[in-house]
PDB file of N, CA and C in Angstrom:
ATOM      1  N   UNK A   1     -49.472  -3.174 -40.123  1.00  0.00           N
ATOM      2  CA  UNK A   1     -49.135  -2.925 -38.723  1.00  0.00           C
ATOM      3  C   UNK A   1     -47.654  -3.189 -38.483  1.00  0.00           C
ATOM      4  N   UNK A   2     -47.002  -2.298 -37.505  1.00  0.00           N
ATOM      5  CA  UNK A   2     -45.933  -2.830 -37.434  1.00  0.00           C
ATOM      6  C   UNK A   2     -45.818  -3.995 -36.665  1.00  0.00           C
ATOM      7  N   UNK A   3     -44.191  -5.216 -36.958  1.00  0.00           N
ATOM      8  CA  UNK A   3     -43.951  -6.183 -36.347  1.00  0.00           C
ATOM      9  C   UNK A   3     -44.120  -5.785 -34.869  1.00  0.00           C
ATOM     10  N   UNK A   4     -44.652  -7.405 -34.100  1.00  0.00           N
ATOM     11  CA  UNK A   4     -44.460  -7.070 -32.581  1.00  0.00           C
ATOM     12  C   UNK A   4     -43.118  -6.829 -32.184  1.00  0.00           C
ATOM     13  N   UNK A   5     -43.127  -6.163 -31.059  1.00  0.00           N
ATOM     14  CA  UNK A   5     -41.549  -5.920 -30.339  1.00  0.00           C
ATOM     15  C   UNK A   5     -41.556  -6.560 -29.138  1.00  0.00           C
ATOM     16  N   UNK A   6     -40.442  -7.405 -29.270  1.00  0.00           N
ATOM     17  CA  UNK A   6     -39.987  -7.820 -28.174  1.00  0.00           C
ATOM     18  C   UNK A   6     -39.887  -7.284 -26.898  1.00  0.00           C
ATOM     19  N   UNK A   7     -39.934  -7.836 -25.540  1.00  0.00           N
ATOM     20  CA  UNK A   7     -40.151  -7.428 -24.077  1.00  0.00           C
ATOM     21  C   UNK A   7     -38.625  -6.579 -23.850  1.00  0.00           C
ATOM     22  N   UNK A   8     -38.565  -5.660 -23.413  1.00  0.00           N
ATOM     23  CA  UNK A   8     -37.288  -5.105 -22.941  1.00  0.00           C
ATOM     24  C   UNK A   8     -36.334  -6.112 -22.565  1.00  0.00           C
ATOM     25  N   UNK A   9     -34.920  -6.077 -22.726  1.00  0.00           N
ATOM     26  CA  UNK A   9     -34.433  -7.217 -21.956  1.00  0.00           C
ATOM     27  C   UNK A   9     -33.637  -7.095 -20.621  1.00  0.00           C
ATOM     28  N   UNK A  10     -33.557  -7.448 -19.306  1.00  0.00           N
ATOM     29  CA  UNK A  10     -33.362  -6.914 -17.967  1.00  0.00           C
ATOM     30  C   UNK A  10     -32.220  -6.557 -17.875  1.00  0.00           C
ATOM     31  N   UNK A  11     -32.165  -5.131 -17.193  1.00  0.00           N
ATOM     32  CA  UNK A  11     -30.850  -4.159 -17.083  1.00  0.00           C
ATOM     33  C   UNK A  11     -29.782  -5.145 -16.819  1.00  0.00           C
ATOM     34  N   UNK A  12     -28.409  -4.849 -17.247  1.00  0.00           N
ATOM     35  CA  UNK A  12     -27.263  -5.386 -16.888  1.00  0.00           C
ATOM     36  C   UNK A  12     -27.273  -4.841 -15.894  1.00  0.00           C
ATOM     37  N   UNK A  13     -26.241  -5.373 -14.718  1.00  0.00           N
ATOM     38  CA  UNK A  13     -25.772  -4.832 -13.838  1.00  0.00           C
ATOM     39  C   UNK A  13     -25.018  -4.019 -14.317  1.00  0.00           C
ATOM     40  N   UNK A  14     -24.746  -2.815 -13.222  1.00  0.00           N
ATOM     41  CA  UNK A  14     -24.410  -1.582 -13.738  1.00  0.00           C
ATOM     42  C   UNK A  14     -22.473  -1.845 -13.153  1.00  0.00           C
ATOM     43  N   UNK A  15     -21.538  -1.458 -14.358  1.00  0.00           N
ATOM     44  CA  UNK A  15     -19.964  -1.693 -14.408  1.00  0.00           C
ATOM     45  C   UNK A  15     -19.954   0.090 -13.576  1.00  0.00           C
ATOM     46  N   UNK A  16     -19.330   0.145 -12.232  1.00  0.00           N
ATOM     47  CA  UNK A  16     -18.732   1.265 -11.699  1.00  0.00           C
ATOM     48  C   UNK A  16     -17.543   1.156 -11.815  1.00  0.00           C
ATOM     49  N   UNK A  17     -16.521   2.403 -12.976  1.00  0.00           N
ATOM     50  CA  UNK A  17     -15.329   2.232 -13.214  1.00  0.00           C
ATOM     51  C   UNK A  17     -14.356   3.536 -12.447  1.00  0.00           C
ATOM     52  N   UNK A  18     -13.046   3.093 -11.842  1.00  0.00           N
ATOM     53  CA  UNK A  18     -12.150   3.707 -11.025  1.00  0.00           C
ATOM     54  C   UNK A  18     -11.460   3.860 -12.069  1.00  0.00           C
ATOM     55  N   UNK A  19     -11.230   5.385 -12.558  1.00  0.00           N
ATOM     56  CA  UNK A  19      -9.965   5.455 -13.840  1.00  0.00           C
ATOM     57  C   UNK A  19      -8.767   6.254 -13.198  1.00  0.00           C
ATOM     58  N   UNK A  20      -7.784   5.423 -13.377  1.00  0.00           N
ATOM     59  CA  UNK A  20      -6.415   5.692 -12.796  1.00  0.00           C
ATOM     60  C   UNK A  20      -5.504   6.436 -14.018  1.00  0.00           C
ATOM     61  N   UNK A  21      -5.510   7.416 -14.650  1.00  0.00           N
ATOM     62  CA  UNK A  21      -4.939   7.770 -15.992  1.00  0.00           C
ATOM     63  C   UNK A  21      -3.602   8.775 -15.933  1.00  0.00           C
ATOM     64  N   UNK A  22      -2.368   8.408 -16.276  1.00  0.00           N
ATOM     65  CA  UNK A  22      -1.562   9.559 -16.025  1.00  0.00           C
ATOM     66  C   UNK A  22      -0.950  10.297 -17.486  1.00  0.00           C
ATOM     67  N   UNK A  23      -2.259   9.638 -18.340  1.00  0.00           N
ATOM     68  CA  UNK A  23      -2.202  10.496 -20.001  1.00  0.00           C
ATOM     69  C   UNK A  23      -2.602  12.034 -19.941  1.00  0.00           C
ATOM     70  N   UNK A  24      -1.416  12.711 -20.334  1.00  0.00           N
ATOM     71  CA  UNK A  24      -2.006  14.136 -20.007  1.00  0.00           C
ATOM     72  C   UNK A  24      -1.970  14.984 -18.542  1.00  0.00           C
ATOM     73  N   UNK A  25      -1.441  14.298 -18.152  1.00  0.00           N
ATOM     74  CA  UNK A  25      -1.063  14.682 -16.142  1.00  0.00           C
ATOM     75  C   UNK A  25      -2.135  14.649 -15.576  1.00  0.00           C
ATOM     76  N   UNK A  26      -3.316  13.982 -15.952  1.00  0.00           N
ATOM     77  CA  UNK A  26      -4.280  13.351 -14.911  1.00  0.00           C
ATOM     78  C   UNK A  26      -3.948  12.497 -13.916  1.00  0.00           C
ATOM     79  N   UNK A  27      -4.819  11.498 -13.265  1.00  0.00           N
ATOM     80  CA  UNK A  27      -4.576  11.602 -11.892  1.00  0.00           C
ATOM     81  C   UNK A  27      -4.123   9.981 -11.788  1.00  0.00           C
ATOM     82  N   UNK A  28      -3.159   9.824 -10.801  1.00  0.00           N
ATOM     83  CA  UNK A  28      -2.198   8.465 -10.605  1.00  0.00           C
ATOM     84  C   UNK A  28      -2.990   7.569  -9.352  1.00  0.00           C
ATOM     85  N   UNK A  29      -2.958   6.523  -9.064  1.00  0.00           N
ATOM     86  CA  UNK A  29      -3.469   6.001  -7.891  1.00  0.00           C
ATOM     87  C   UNK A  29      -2.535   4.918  -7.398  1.00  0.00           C
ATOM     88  N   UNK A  30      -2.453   5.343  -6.116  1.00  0.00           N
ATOM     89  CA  UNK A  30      -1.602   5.020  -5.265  1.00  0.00           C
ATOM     90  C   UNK A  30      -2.095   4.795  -4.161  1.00  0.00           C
ATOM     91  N   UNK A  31      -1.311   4.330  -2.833  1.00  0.00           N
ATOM     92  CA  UNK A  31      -1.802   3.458  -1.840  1.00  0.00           C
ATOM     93  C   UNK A  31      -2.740   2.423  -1.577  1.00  0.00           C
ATOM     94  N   UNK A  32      -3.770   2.655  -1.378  1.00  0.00           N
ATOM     95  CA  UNK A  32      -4.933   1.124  -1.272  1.00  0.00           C
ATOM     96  C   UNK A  32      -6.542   1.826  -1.589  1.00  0.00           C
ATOM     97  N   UNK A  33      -7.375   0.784  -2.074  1.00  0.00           N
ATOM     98  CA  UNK A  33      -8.669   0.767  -1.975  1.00  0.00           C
ATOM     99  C   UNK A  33      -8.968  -0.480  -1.932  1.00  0.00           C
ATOM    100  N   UNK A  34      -9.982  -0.220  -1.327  1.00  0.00           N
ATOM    101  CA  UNK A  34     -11.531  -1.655  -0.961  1.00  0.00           C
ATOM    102  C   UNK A  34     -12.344  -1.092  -1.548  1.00  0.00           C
ATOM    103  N   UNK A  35     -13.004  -2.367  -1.972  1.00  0.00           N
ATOM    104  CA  UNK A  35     -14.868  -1.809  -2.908  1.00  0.00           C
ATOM    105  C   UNK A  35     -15.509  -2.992  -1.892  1.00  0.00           C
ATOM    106  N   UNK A  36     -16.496  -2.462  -1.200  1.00  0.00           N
ATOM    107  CA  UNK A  36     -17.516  -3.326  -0.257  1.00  0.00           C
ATOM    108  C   UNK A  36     -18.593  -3.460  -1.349  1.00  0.00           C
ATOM    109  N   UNK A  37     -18.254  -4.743  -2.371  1.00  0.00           N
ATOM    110  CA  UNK A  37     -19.357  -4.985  -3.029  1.00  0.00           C
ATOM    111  C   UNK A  37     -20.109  -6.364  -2.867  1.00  0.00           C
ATOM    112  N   UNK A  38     -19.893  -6.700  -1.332  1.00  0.00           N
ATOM    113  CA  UNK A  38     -20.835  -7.962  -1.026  1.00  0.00           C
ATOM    114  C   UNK A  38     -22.638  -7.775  -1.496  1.00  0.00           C
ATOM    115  N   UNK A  39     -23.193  -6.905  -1.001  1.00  0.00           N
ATOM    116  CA  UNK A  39     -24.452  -6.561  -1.219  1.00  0.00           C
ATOM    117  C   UNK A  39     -24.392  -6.017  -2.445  1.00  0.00           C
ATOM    118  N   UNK A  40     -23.701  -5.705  -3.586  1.00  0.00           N
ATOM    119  CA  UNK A  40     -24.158  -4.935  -4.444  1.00  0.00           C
ATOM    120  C   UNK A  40     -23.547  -5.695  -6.046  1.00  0.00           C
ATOM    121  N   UNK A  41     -25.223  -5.578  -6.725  1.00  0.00           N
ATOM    122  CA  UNK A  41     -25.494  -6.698  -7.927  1.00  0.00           C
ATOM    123  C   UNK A  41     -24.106  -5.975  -9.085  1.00  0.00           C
ATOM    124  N   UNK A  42     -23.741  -4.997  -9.253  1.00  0.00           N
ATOM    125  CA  UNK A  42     -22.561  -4.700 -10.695  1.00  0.00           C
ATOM    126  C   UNK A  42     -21.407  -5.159 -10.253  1.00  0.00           C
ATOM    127  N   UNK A  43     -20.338  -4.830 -11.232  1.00  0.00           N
ATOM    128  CA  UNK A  43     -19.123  -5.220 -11.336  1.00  0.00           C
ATOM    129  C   UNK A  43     -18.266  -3.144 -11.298  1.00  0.00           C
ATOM    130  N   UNK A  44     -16.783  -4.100 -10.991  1.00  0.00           N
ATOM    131  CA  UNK A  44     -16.065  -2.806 -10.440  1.00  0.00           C
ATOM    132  C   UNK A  44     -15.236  -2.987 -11.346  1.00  0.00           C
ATOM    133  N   UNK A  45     -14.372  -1.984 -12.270  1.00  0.00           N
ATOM    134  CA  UNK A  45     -13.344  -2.164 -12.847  1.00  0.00           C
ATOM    135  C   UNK A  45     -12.382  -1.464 -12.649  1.00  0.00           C
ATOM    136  N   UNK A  46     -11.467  -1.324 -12.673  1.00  0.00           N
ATOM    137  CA  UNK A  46      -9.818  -0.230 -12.455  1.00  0.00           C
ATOM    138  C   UNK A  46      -9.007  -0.390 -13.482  1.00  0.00           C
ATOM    139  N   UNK A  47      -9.311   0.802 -14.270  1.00  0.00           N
ATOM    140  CA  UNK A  47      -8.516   1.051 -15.352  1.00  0.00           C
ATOM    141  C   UNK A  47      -7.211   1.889 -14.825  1.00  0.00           C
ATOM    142  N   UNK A  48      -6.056   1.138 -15.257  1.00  0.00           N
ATOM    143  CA  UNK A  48      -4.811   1.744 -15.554  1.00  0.00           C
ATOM    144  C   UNK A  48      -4.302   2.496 -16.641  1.00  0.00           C
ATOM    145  N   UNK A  49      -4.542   3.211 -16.834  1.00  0.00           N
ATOM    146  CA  UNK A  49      -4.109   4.218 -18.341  1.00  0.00           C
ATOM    147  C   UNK A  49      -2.726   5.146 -18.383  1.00  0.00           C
ATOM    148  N   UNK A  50      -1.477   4.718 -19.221  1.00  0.00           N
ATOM    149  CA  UNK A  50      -0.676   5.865 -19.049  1.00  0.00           C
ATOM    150  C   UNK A  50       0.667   4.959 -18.031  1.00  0.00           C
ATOM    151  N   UNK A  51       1.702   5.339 -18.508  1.00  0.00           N
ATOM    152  CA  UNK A  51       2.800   4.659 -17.186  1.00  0.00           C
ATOM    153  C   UNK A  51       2.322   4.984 -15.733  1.00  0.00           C
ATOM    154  N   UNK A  52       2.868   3.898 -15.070  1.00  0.00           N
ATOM    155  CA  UNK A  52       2.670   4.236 -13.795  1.00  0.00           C
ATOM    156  C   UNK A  52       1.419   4.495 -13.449  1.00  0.00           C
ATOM    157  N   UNK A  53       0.190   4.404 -14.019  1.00  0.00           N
ATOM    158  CA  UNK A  53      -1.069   4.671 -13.776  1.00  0.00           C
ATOM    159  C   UNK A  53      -1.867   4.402 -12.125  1.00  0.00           C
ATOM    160  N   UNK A  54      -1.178   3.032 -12.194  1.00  0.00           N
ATOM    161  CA  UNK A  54      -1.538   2.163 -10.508  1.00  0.00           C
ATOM    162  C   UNK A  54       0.176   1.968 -10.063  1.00  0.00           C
ATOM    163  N   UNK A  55       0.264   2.970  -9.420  1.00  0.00           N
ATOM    164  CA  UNK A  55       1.349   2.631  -8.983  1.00  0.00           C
ATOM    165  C   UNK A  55       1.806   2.814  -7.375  1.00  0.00           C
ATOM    166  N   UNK A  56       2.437   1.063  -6.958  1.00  0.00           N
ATOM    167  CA  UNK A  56       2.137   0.797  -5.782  1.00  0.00           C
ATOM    168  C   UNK A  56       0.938   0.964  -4.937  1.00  0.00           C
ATOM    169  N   UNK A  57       0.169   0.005  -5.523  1.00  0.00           N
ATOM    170  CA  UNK A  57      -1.328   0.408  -5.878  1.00  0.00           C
ATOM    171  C   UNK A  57      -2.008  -1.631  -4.956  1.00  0.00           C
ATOM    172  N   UNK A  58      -2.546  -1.139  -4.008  1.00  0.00           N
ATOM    173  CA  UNK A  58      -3.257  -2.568  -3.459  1.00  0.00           C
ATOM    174  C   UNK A  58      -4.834  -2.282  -3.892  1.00  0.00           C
ATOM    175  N   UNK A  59      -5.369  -3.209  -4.461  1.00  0.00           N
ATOM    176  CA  UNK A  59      -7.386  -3.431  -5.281  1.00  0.00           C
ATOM    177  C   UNK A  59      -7.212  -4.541  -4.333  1.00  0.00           C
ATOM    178  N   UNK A  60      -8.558  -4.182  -3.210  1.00  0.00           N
ATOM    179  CA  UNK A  60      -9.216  -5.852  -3.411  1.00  0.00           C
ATOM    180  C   UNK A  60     -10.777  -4.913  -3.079  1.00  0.00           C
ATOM    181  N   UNK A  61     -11.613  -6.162  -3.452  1.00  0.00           N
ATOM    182  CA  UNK A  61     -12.519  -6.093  -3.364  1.00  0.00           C
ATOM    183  C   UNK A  61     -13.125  -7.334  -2.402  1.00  0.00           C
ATOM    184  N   UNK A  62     -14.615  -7.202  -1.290  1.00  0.00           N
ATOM    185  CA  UNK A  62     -15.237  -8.460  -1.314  1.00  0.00           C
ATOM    186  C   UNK A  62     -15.639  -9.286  -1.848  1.00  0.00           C
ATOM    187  N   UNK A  63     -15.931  -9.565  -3.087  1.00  0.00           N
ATOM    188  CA  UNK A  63     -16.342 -10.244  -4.111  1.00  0.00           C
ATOM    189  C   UNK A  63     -15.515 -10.018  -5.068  1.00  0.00           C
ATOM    190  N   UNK A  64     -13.814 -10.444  -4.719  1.00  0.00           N
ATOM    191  CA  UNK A  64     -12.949 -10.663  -5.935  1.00  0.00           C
ATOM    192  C   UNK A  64     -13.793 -10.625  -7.587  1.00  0.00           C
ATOM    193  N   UNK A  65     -14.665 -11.954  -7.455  1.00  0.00           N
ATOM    194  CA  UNK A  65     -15.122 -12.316  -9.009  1.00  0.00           C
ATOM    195  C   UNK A  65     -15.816 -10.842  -9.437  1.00  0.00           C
ATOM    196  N   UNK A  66     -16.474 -10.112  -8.597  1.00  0.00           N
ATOM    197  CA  UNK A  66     -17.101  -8.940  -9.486  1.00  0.00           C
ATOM    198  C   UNK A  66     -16.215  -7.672  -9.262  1.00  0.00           C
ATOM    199  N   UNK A  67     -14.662  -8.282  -9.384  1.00  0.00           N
ATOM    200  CA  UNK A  67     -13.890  -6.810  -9.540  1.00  0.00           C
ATOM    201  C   UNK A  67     -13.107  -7.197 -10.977  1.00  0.00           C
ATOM    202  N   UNK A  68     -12.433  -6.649 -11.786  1.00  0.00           N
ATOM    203  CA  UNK A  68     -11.286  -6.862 -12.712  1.00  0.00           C
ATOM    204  C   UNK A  68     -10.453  -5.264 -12.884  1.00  0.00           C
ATOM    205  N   UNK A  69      -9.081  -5.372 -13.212  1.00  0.00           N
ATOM    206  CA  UNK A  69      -8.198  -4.564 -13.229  1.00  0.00           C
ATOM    207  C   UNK A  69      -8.053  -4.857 -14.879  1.00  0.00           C
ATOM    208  N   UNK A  70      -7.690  -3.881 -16.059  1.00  0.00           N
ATOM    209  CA  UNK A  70      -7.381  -3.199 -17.338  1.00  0.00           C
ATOM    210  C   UNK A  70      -6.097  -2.554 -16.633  1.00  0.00           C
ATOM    211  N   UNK A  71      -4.915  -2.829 -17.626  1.00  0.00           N
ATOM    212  CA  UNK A  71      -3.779  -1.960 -17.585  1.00  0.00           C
ATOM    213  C   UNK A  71      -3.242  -1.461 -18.960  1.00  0.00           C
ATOM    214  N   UNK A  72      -3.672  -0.651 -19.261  1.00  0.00           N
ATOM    215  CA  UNK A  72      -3.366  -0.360 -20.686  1.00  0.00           C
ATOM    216  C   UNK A  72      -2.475   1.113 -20.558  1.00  0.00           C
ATOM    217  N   UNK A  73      -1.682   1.262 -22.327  1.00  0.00           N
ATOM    218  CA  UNK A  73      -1.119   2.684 -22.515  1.00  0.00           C
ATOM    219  C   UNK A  73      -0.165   2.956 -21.530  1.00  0.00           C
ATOM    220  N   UNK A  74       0.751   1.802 -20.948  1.00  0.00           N
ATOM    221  CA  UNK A  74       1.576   2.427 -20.532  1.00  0.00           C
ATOM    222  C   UNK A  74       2.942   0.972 -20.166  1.00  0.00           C
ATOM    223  N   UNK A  75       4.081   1.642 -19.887  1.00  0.00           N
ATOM    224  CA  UNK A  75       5.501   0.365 -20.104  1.00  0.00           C
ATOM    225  C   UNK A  75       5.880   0.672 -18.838  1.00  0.00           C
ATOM    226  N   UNK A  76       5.914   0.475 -17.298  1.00  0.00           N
ATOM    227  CA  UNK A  76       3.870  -0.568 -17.106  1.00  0.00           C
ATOM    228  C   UNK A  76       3.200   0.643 -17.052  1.00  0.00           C
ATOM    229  N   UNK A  77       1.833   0.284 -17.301  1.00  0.00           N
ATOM    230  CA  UNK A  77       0.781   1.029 -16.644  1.00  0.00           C
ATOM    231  C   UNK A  77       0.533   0.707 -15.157  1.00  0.00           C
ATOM    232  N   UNK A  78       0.547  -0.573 -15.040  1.00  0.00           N
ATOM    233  CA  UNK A  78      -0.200  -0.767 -13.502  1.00  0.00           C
ATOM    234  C   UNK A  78       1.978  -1.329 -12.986  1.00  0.00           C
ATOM    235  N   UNK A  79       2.492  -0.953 -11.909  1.00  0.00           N
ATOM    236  CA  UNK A  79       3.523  -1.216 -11.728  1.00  0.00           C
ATOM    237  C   UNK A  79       3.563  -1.309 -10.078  1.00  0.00           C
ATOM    238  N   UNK A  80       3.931  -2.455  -9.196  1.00  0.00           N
ATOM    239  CA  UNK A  80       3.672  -2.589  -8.142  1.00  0.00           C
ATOM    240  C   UNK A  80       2.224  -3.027  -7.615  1.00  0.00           C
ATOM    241  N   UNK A  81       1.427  -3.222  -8.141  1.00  0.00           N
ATOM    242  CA  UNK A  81      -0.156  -3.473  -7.912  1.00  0.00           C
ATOM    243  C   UNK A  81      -0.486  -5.245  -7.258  1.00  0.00           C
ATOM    244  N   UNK A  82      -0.957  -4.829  -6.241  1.00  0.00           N
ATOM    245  CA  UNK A  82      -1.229  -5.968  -5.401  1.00  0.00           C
ATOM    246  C   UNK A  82      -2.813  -6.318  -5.686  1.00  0.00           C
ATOM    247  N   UNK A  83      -3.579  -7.542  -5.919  1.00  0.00           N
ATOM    248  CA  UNK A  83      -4.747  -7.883  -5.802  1.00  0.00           C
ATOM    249  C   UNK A  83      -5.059  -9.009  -4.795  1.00  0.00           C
ATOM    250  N   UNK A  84      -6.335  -9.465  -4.928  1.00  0.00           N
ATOM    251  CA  UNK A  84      -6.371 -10.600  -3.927  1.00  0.00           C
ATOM    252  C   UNK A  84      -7.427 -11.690  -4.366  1.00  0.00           C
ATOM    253  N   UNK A  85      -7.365 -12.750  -5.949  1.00  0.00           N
ATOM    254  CA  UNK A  85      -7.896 -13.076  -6.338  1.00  0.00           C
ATOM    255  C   UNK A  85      -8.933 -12.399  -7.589  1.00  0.00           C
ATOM    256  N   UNK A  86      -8.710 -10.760  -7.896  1.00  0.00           N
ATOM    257  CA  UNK A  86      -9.053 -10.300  -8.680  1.00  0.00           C
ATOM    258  C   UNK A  86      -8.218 -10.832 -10.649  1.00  0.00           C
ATOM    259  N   UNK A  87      -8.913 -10.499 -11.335  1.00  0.00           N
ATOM    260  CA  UNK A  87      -8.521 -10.734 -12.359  1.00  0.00           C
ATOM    261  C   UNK A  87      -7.578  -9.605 -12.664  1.00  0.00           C
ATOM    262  N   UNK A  88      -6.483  -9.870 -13.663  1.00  0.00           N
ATOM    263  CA  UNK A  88      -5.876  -8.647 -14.310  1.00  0.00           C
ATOM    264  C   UNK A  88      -5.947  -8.412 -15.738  1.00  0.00           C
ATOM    265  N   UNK A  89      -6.372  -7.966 -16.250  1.00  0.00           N
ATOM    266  CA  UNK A  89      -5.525  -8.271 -18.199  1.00  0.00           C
ATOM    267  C   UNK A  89      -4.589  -6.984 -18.246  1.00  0.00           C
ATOM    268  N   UNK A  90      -3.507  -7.667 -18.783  1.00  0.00           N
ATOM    269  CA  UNK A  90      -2.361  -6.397 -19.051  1.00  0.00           C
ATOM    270  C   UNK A  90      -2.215  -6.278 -20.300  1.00  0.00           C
ATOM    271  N   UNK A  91      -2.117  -5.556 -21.469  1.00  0.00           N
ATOM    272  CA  UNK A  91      -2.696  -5.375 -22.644  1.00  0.00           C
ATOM    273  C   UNK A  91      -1.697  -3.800 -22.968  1.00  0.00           C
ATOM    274  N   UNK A  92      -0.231  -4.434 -23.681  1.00  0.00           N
ATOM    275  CA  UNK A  92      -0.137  -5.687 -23.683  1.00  0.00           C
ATOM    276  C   UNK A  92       0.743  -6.506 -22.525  1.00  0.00           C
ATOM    277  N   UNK A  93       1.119  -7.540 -22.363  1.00  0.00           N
ATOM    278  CA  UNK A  93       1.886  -8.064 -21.309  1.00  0.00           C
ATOM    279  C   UNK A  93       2.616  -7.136 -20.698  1.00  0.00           C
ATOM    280  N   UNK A  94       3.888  -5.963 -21.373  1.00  0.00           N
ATOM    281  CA  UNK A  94       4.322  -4.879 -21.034  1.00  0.00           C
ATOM    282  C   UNK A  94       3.871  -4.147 -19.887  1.00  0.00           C
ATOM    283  N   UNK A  95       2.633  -4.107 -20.102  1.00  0.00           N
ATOM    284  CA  UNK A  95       1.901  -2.853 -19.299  1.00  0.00           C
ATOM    285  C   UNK A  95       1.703  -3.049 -17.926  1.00  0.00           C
ATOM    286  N   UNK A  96       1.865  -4.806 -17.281  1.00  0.00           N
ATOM    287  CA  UNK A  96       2.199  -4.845 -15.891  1.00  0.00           C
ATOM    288  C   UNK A  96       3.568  -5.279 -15.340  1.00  0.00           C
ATOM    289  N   UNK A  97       3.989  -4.841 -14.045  1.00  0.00           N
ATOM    290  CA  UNK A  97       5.516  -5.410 -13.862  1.00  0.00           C
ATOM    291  C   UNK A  97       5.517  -5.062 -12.366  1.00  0.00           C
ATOM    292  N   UNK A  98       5.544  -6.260 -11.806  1.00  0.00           N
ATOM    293  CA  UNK A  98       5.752  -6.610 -10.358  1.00  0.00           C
ATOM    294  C   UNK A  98       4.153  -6.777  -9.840  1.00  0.00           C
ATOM    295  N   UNK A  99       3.499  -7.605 -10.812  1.00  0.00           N
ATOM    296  CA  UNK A  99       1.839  -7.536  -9.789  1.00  0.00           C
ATOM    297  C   UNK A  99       2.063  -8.692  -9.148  1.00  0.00           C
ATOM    298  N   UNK A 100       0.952  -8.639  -8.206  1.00  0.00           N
ATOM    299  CA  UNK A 100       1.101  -9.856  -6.907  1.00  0.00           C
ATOM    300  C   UNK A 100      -0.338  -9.908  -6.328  1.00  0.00           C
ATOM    301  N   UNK A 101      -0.450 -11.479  -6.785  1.00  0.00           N
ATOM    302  CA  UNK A 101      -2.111 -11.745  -6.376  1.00  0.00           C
ATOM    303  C   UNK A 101      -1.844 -12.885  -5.048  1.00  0.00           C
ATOM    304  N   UNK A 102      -2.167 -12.986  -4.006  1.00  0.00           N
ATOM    305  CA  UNK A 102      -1.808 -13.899  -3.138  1.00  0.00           C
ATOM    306  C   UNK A 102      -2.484 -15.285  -3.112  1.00  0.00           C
ATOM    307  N   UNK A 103      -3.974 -14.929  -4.160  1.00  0.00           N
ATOM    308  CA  UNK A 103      -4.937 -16.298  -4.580  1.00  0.00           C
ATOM    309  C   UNK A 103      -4.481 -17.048  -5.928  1.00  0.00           C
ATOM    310  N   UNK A 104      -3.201 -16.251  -6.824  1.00  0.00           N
ATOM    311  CA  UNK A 104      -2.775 -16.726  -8.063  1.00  0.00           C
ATOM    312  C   UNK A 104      -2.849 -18.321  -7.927  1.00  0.00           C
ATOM    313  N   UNK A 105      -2.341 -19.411  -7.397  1.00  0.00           N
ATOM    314  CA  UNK A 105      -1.781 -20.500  -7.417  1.00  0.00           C
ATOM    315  C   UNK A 105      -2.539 -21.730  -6.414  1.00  0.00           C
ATOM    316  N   UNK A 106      -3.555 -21.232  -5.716  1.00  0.00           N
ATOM    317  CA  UNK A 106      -3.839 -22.330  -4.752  1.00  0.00           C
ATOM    318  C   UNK A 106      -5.689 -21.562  -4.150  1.00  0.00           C
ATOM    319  N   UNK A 107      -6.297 -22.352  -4.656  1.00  0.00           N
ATOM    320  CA  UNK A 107      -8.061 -22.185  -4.519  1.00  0.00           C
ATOM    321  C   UNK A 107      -8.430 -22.720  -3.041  1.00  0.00           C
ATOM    322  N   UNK A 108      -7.915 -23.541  -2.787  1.00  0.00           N
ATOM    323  CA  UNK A 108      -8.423 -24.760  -1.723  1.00  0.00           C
ATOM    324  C   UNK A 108      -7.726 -24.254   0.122  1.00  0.00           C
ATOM    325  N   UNK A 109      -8.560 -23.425   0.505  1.00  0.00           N
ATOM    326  CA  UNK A 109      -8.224 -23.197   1.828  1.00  0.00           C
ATOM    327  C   UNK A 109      -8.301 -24.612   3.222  1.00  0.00           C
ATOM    328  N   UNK A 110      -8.926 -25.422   2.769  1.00  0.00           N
ATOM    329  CA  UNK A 110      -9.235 -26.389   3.614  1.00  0.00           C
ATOM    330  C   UNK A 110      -8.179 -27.596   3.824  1.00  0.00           C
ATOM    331  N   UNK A 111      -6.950 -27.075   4.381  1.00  0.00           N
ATOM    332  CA  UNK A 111      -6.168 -28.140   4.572  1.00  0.00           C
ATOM    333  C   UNK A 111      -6.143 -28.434   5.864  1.00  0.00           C
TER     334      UNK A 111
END
């Protein structure tokens, strides 16, 4: 007989990704977005691909922790990009220049 099989194991939350790519003259993102992901169980990501990919570019999300920004393939890719407690990885360091998180340095609102 065959071995038993294990129980399915429960869906990940599902990653909805915003691709910002200007490899190939695809498409650049600029001005602002919000992701209203208070009610909603996945994670959001914003890929920067290509120079200038996010450029002059504001991400926030309601639930900072379930957003993150990728800036890859470009000297910067993400350039001017504002967050608000979101994560960034710039990959490599190069690839961001002038980001600005306003939660970088201080957690504790209760003074």
């Amino acid at each position: 007989p065959p071995p038993p099989t294990s129980p399915p194991a429960a869906p990940k939350p599902a990653v909805t990704t915003i691709k910002c790519d200007t490899r190939n003259n695809r498409r650049q993102c600029t001005g602002k977005k919000h992701i209203s992901n208070r009610n909603e169980p996945g994670k959001t990501l914003l890929q920067c691909f290509g120079k200038n990919a996010c450029n002059k570019y504001t991400f926030t999300c309601d639930v900072p922790s379930r957003c993150s920004v990728l800036c890859q393939y470009g000297r910067p890719a993400c350039n001017k990009v504002e967050t608000h407690g979101i994560f960034i990885k710039c990959s490599p360091s190069a690839a961001c220049k002038s980001r600005k998180d306003d939660d970088d340095d201080d957690d504790d609102d209760d003074n």
